[in-house]
C-alpha atoms as a PDB file:
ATOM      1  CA  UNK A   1      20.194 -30.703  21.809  1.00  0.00           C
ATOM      2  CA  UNK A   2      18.515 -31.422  25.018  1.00  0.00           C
ATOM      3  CA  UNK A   3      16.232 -28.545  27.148  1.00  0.00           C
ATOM      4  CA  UNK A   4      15.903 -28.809  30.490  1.00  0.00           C
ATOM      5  CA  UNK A   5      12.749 -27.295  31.417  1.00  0.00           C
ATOM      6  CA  UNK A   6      12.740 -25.070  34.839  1.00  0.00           C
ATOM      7  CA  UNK A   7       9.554 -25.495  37.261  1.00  0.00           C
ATOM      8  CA  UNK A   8       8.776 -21.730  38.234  1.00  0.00           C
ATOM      9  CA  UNK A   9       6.655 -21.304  41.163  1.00  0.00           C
ATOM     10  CA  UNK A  10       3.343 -19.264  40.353  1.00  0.00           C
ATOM     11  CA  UNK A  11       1.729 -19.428  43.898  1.00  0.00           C
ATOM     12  CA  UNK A  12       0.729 -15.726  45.155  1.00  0.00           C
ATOM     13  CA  UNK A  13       3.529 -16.050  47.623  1.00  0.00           C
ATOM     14  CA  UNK A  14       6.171 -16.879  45.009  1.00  0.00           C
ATOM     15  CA  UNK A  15       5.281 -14.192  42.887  1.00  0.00           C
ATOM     16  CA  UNK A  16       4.835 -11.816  45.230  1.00  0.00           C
ATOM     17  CA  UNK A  17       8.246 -12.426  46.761  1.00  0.00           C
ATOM     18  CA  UNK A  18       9.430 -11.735  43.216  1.00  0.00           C
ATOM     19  CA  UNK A  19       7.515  -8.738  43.090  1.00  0.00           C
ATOM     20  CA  UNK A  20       8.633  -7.091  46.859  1.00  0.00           C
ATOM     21  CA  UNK A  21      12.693  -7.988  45.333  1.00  0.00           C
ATOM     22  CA  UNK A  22      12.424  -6.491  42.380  1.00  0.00           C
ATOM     23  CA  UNK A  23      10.712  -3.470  43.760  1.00  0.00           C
ATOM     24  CA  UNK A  24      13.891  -3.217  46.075  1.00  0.00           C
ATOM     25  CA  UNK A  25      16.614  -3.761  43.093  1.00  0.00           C
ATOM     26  CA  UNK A  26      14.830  -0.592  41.627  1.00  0.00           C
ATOM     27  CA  UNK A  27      14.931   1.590  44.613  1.00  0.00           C
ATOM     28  CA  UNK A  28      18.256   0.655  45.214  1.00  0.00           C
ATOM     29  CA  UNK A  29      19.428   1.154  41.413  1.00  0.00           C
ATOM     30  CA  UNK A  30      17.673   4.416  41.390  1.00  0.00           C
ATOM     31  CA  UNK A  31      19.799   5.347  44.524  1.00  0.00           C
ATOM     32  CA  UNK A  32      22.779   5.000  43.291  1.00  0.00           C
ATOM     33  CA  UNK A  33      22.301   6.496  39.918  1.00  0.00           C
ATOM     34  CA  UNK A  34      21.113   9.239  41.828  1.00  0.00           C
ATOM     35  CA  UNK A  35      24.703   9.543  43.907  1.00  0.00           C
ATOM     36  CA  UNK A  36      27.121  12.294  43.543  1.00  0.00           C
ATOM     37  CA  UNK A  37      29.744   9.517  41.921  1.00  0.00           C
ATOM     38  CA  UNK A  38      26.921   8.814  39.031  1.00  0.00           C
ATOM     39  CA  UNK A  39      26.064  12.519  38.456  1.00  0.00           C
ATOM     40  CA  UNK A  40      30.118  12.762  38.173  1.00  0.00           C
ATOM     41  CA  UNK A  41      30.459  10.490  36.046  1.00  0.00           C
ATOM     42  CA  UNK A  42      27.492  11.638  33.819  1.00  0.00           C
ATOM     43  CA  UNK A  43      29.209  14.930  33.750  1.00  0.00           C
ATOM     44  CA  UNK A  44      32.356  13.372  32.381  1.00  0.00           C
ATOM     45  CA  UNK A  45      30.424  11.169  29.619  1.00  0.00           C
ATOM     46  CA  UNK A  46      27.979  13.101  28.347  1.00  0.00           C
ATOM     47  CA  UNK A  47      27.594  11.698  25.152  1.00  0.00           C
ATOM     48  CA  UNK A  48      27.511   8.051  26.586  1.00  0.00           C
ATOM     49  CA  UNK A  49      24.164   6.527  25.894  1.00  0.00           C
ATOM     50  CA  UNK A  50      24.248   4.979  28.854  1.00  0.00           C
ATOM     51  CA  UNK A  51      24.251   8.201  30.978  1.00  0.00           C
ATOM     52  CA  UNK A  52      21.885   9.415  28.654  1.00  0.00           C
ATOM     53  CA  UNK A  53      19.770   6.699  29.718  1.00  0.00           C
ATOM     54  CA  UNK A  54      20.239   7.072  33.084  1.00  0.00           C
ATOM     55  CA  UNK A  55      19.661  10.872  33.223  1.00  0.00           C
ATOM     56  CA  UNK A  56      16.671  10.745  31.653  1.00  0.00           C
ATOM     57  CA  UNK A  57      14.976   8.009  33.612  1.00  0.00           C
ATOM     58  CA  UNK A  58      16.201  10.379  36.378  1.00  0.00           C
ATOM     59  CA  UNK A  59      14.263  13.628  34.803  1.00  0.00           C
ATOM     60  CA  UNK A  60      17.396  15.109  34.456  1.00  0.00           C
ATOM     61  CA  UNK A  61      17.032  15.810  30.676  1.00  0.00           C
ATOM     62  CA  UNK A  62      14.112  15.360  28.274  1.00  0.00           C
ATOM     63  CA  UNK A  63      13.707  13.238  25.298  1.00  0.00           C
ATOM     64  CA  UNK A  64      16.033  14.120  22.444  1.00  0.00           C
ATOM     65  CA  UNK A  65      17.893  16.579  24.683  1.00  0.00           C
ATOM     66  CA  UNK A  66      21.311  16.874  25.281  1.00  0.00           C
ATOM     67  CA  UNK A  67      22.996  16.859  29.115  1.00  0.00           C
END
């Protein structure tokens, strides 16, 4: 099986490019966790390790605790 290797540009523009998008993903992500829809929905799953997740990255519960 043949690899095709990918060139990734390391110049300080490139990566910090890559940097400034991520940094917007996150904001954005955190947004719309942070919506009335995703605290509904939370609500509604409770149990879902997912909105576990999410509540607790948002400080809305603590480790090991329950929403």
């Amino acid at each position: 099986m043949k690899t095709n290797k990918i060139e990734l540009d390391m110049s300080s523009e490139a990566i910090a490019l890559r940097l400034q998008t991520v940094s917007e993903l996150r904001r954005t992500t955190l947004t719309l966790a942070k919506s009335d829809v995703a605290r509904a929905i939370r609500k509604k799953n409770p149990n879902n390790p997912i909105s576990k997740r999410v509540a607790l990255a948002l400080g809305e519960i603590s480790p090991g605790e329950e929403l």
